[in-house]
C-alpha atoms as a PDB file:
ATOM      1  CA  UNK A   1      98.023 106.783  69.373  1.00  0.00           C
ATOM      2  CA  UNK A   2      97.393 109.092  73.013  1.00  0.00           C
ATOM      3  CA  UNK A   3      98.217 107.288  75.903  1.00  0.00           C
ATOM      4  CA  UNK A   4      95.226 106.080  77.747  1.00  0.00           C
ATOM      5  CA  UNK A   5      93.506 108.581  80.591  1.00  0.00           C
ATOM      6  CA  UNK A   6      94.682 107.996  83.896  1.00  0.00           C
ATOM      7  CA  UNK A   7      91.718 106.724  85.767  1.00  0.00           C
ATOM      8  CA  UNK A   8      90.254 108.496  88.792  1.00  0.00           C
ATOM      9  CA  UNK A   9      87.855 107.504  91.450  1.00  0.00           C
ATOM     10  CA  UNK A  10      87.044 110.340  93.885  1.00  0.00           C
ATOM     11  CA  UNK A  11      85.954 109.376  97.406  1.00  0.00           C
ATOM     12  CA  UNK A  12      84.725 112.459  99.472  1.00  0.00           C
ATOM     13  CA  UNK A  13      81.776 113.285 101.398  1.00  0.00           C
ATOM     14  CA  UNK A  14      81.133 116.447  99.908  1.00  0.00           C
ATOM     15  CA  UNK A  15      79.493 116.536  96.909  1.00  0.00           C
ATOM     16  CA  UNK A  16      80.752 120.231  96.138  1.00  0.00           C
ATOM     17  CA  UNK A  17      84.345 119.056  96.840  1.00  0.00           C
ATOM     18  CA  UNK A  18      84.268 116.592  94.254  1.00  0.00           C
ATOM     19  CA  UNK A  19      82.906 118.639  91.508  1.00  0.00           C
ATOM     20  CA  UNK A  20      85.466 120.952  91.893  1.00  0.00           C
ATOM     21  CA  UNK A  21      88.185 118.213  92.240  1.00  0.00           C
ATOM     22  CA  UNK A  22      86.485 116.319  89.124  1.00  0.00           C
ATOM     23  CA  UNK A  23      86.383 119.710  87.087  1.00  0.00           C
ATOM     24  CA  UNK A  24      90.234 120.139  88.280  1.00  0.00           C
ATOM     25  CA  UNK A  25      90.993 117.063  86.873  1.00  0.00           C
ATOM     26  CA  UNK A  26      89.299 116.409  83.976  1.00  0.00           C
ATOM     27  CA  UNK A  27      91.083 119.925  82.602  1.00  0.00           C
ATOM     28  CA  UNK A  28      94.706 118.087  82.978  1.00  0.00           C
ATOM     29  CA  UNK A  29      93.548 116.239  79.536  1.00  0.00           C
ATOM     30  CA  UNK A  30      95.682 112.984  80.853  1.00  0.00           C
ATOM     31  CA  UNK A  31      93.261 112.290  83.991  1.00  0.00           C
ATOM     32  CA  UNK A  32      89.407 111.003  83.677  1.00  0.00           C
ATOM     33  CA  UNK A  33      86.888 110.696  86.763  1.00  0.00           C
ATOM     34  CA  UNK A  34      85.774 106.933  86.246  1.00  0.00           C
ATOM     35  CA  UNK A  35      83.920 107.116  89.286  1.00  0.00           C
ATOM     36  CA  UNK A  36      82.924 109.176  92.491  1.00  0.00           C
ATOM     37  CA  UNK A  37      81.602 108.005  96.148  1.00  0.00           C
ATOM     38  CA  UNK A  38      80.700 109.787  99.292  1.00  0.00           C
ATOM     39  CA  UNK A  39      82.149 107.156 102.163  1.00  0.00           C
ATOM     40  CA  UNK A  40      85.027 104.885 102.433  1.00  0.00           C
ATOM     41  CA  UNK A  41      81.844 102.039 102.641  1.00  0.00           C
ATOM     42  CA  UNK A  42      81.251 102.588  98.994  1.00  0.00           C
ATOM     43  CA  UNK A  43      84.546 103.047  97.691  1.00  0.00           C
ATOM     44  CA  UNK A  44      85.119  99.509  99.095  1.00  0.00           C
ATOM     45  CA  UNK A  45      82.440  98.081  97.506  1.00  0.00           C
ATOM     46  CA  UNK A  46      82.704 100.054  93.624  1.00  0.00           C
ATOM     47  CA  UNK A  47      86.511  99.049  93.818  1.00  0.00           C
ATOM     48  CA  UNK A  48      86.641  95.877  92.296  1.00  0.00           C
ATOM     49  CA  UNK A  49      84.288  97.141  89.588  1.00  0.00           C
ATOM     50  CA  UNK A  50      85.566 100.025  88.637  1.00  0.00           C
ATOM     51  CA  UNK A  51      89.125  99.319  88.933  1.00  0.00           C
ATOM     52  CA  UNK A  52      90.660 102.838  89.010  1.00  0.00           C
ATOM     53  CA  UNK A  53      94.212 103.371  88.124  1.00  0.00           C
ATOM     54  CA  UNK A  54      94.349 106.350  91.386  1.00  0.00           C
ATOM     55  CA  UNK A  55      91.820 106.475  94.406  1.00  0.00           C
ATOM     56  CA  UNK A  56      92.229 110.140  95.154  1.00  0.00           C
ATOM     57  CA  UNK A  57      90.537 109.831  98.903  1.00  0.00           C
ATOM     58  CA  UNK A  58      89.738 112.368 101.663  1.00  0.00           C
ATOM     59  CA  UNK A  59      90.732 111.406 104.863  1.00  0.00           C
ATOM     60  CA  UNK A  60      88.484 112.418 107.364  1.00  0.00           C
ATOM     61  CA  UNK A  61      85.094 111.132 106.682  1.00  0.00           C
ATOM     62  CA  UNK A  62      82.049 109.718 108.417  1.00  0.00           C
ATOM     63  CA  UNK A  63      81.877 106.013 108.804  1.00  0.00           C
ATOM     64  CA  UNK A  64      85.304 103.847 108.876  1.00  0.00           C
ATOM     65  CA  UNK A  65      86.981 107.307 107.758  1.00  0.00           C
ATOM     66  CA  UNK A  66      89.818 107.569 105.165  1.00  0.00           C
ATOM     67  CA  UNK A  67      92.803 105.431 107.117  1.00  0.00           C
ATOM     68  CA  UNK A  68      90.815 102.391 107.505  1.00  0.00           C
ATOM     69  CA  UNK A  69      89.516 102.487 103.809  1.00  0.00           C
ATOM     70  CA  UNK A  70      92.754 102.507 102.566  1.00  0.00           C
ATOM     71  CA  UNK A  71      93.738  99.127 104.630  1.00  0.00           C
ATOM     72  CA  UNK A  72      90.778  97.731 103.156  1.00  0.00           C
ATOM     73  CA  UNK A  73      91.515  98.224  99.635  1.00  0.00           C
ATOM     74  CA  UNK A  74      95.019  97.282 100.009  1.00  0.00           C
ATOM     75  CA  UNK A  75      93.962  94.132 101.685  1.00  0.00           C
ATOM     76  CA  UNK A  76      91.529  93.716  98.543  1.00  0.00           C
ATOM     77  CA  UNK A  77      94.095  94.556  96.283  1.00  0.00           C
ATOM     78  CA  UNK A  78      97.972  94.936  96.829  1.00  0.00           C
ATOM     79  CA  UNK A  79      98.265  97.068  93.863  1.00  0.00           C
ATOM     80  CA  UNK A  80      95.974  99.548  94.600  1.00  0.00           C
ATOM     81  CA  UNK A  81      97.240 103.171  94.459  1.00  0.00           C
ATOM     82  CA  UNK A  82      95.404 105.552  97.127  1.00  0.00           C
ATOM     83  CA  UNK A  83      96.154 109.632  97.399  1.00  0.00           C
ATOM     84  CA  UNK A  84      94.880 110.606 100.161  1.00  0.00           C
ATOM     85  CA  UNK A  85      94.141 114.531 100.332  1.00  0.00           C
ATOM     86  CA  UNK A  86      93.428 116.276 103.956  1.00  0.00           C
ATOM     87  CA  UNK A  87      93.169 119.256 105.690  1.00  0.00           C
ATOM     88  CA  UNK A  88      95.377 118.166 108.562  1.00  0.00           C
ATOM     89  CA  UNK A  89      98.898 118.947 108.211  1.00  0.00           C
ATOM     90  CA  UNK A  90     100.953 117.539 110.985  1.00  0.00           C
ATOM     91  CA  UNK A  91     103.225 114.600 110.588  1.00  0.00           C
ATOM     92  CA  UNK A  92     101.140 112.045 112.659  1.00  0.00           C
ATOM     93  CA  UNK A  93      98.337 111.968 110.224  1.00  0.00           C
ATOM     94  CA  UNK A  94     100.698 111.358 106.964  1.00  0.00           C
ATOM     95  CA  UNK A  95     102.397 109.230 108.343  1.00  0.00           C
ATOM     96  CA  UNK A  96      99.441 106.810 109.101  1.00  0.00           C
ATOM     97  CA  UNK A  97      97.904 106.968 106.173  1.00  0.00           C
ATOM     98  CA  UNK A  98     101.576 105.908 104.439  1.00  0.00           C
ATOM     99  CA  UNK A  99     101.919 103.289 107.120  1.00  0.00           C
ATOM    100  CA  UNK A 100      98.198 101.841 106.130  1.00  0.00           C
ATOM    101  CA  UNK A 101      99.484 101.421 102.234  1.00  0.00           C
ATOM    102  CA  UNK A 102      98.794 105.243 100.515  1.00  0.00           C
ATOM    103  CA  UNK A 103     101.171 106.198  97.934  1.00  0.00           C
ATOM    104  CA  UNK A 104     100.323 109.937  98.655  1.00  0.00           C
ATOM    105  CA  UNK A 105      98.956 112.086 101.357  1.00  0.00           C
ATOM    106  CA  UNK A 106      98.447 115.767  99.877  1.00  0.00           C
ATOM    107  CA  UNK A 107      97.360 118.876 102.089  1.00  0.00           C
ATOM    108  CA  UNK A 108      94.086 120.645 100.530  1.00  0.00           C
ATOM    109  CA  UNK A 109      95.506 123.558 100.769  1.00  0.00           C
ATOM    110  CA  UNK A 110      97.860 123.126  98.039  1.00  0.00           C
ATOM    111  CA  UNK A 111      97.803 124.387  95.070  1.00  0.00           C
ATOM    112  CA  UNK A 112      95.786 122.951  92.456  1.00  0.00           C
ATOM    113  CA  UNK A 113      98.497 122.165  89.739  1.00  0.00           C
ATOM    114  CA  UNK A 114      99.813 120.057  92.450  1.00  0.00           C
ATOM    115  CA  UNK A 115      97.028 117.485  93.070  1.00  0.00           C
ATOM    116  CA  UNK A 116      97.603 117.065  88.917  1.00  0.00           C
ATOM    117  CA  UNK A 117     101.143 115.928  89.839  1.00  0.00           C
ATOM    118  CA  UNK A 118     100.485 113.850  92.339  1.00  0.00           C
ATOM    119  CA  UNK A 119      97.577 112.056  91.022  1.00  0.00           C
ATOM    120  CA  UNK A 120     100.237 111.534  87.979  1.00  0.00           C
ATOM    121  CA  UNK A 121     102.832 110.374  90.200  1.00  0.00           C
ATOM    122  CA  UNK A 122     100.771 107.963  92.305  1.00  0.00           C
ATOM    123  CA  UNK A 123      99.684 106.580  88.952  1.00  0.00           C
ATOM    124  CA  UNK A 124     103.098 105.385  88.105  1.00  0.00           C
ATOM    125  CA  UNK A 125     103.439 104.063  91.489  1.00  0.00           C
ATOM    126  CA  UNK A 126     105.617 106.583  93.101  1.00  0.00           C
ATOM    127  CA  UNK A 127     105.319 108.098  96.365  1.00  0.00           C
ATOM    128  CA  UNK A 128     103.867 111.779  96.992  1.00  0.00           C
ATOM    129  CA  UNK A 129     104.138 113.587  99.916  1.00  0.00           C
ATOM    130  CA  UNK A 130     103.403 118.052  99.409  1.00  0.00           C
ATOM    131  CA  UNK A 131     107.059 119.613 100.001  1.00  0.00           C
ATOM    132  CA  UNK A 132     105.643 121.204 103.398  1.00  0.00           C
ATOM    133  CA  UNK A 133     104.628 118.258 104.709  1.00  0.00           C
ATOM    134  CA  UNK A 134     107.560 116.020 104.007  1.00  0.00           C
ATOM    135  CA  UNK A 135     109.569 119.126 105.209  1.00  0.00           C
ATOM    136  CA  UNK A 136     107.759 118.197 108.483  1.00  0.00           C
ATOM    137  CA  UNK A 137     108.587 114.730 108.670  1.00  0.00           C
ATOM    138  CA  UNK A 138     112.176 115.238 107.892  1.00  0.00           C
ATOM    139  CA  UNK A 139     112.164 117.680 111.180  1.00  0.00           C
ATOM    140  CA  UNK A 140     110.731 115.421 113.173  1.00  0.00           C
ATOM    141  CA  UNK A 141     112.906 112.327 112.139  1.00  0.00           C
ATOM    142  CA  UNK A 142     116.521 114.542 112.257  1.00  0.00           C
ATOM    143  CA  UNK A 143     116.550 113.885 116.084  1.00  0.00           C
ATOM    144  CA  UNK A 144     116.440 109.652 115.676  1.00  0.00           C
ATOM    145  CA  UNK A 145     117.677 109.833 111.678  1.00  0.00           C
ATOM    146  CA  UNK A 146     119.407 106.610 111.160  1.00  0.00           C
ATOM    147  CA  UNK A 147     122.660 105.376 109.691  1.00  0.00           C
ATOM    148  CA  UNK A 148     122.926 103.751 106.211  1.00  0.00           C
ATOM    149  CA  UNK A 149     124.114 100.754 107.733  1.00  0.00           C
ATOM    150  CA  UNK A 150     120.210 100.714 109.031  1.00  0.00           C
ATOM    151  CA  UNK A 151     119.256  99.968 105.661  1.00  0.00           C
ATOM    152  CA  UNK A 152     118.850  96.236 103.940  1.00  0.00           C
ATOM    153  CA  UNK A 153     120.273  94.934 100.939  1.00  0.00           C
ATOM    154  CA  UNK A 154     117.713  95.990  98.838  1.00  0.00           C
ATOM    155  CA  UNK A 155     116.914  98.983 100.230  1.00  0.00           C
ATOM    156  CA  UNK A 156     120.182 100.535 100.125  1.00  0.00           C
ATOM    157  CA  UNK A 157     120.472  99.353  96.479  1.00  0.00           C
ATOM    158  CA  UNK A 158     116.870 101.375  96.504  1.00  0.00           C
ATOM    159  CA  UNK A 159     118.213 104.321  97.613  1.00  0.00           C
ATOM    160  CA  UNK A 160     121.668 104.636  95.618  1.00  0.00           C
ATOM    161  CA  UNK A 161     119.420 104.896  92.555  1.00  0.00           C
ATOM    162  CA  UNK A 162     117.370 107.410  93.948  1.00  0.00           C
ATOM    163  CA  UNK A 163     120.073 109.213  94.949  1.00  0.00           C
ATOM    164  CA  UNK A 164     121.290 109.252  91.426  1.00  0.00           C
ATOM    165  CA  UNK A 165     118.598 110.531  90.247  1.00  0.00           C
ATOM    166  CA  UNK A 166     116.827 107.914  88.904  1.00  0.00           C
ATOM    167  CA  UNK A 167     112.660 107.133  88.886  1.00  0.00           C
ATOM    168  CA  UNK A 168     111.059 104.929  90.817  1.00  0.00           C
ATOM    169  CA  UNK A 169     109.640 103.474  87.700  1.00  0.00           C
ATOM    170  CA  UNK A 170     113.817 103.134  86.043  1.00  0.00           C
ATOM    171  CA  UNK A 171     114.398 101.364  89.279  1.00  0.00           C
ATOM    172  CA  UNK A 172     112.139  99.158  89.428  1.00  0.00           C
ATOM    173  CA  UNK A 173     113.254  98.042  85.950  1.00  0.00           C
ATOM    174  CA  UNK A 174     116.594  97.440  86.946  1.00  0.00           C
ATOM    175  CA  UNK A 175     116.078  95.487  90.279  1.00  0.00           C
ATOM    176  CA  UNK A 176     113.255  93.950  88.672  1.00  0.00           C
ATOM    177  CA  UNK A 177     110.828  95.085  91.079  1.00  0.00           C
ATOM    178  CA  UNK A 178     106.985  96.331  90.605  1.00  0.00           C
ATOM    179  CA  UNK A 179     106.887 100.247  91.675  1.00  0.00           C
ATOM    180  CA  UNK A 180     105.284  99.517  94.639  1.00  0.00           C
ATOM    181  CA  UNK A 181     107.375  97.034  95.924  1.00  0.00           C
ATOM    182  CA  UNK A 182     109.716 100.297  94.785  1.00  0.00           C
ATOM    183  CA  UNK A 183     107.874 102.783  96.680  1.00  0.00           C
ATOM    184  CA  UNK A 184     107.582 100.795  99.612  1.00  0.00           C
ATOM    185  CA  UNK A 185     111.184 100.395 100.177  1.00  0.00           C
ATOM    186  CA  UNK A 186     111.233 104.330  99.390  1.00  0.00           C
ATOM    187  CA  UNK A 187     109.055 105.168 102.267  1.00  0.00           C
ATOM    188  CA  UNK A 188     111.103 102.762 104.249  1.00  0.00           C
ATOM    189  CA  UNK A 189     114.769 103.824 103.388  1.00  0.00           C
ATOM    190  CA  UNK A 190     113.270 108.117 104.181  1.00  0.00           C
ATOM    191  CA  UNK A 191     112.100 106.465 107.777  1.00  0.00           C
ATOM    192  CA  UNK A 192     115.112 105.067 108.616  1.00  0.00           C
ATOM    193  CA  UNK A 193     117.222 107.798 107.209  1.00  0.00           C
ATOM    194  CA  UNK A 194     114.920 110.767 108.423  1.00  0.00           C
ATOM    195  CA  UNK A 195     115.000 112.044 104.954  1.00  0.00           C
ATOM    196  CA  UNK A 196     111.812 114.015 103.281  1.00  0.00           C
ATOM    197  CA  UNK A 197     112.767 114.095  99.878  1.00  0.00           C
ATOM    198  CA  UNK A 198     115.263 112.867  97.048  1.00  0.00           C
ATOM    199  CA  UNK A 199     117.014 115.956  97.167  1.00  0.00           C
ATOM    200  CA  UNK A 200     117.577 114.898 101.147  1.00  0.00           C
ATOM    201  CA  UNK A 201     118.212 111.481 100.508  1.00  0.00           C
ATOM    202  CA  UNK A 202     120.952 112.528  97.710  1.00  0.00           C
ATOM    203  CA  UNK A 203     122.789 115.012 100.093  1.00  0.00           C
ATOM    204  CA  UNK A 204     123.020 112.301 103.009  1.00  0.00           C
ATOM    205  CA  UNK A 205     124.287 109.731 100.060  1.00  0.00           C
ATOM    206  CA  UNK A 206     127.228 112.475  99.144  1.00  0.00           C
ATOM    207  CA  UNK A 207     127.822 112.854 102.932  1.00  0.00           C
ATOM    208  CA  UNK A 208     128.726 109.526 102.832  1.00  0.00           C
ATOM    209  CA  UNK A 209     130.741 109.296 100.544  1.00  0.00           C
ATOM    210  CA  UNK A 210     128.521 106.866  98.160  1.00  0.00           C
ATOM    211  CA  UNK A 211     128.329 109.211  95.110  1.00  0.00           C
ATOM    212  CA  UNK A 212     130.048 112.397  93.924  1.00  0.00           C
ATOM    213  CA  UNK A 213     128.283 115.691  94.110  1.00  0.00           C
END
């Protein structure tokens, strides 16, 4: 039996944007558009019907705009997973939109194979960040990167797992923790450690001595 289509909605406020995003998409074979909507307003209010497995989301749009629609759904629903694409690619805008509950924040520029991946990711509640811009938040965090010691209990747990390699998805299992609750403490541990990726966050665990290279 095929595993069931990952469920799309698409919020933009072009209309030519998300035919080409749908078209994207629906090529993967493993993603479906269950629904589309032009404003963060209407997103809101299909949510709870349409119960998508991924909001893929633009950010800047007219009305409450991207940032506050994804506070709203999270409010709505804890478990929602929101990837928000955008054109701006500083550090300040990602890390908003991570602060306000997104899973992912993905440049448009990117390539298209990408959005696939993250949409897939985000599904299976991990966090997604395009390698340029979590190259950019690792820069800016070096200067006031924190110690281990920084970390709680359960974060550090969090993030000797990671740095074994392991999925957020295998680690939730073995702490016994939803992915988000997973990907949350993710986020969290990278903040505090001023790392961008897993590849970072393994290097600073080897630095310290907590695993072997």
């Amino acid at each position: 039996m095929a595993n069931p289509k990952i469920r799309v909605m698409l919020v933009d406020d072009h209309a030519v944007v998300r035919v080409g995003f749908r078209m994207l998409l629906t090529a993967s074979g493993d993603v479906e558009v269950a629904a589309e909507a032009d404003s963060g307003e209407l997103a809101y209010q299909a949510y709870g019907e349409v119960r998508p497995d991924v909001v893929v989301m633009d950010l800047s749009m007219p009305g409450m705009g991207g940032i506050e629609t994804v506070r709203r759904l999270l409010a709505k629903d804890k478990s929602a997973r929101v990837l928000v694409l955008s054109a701006h690619e500083d550090s300040a805008h990602p890390k908003r939109v991570l602060k306000a509950g997104a899973l992912g924040y993905l440049s448009k520029r990117t390539a298209p194979e990408e959005l696939i991946e993250a949409v897939r990711a985000v599904a299976a509640g991990r966090v997604y960040l395009d390698a340029e811009i979590a190259r950019k938040l690792a820069v800016q965090d070096i200067g006031g990167a924190g110690t281990v010691e920084a970390l709680s209990e359960r974060e550090f747990a969090v993030f000797i797992h990671l740095a074994r390699g392991q999925s957020v998805n295998r680690i939730a299992e073995i702490l016994k923790l939803s992915p988000n609750t997973v990907g949350t403490h993710l986020y969290n541990v990278k903040q505090k450690l001023g790392a961008g990726n897993q590849a970072e966050l393994t290097l600073i665990a080897v630095r310290n001595g907590l695993i072997e290279a």
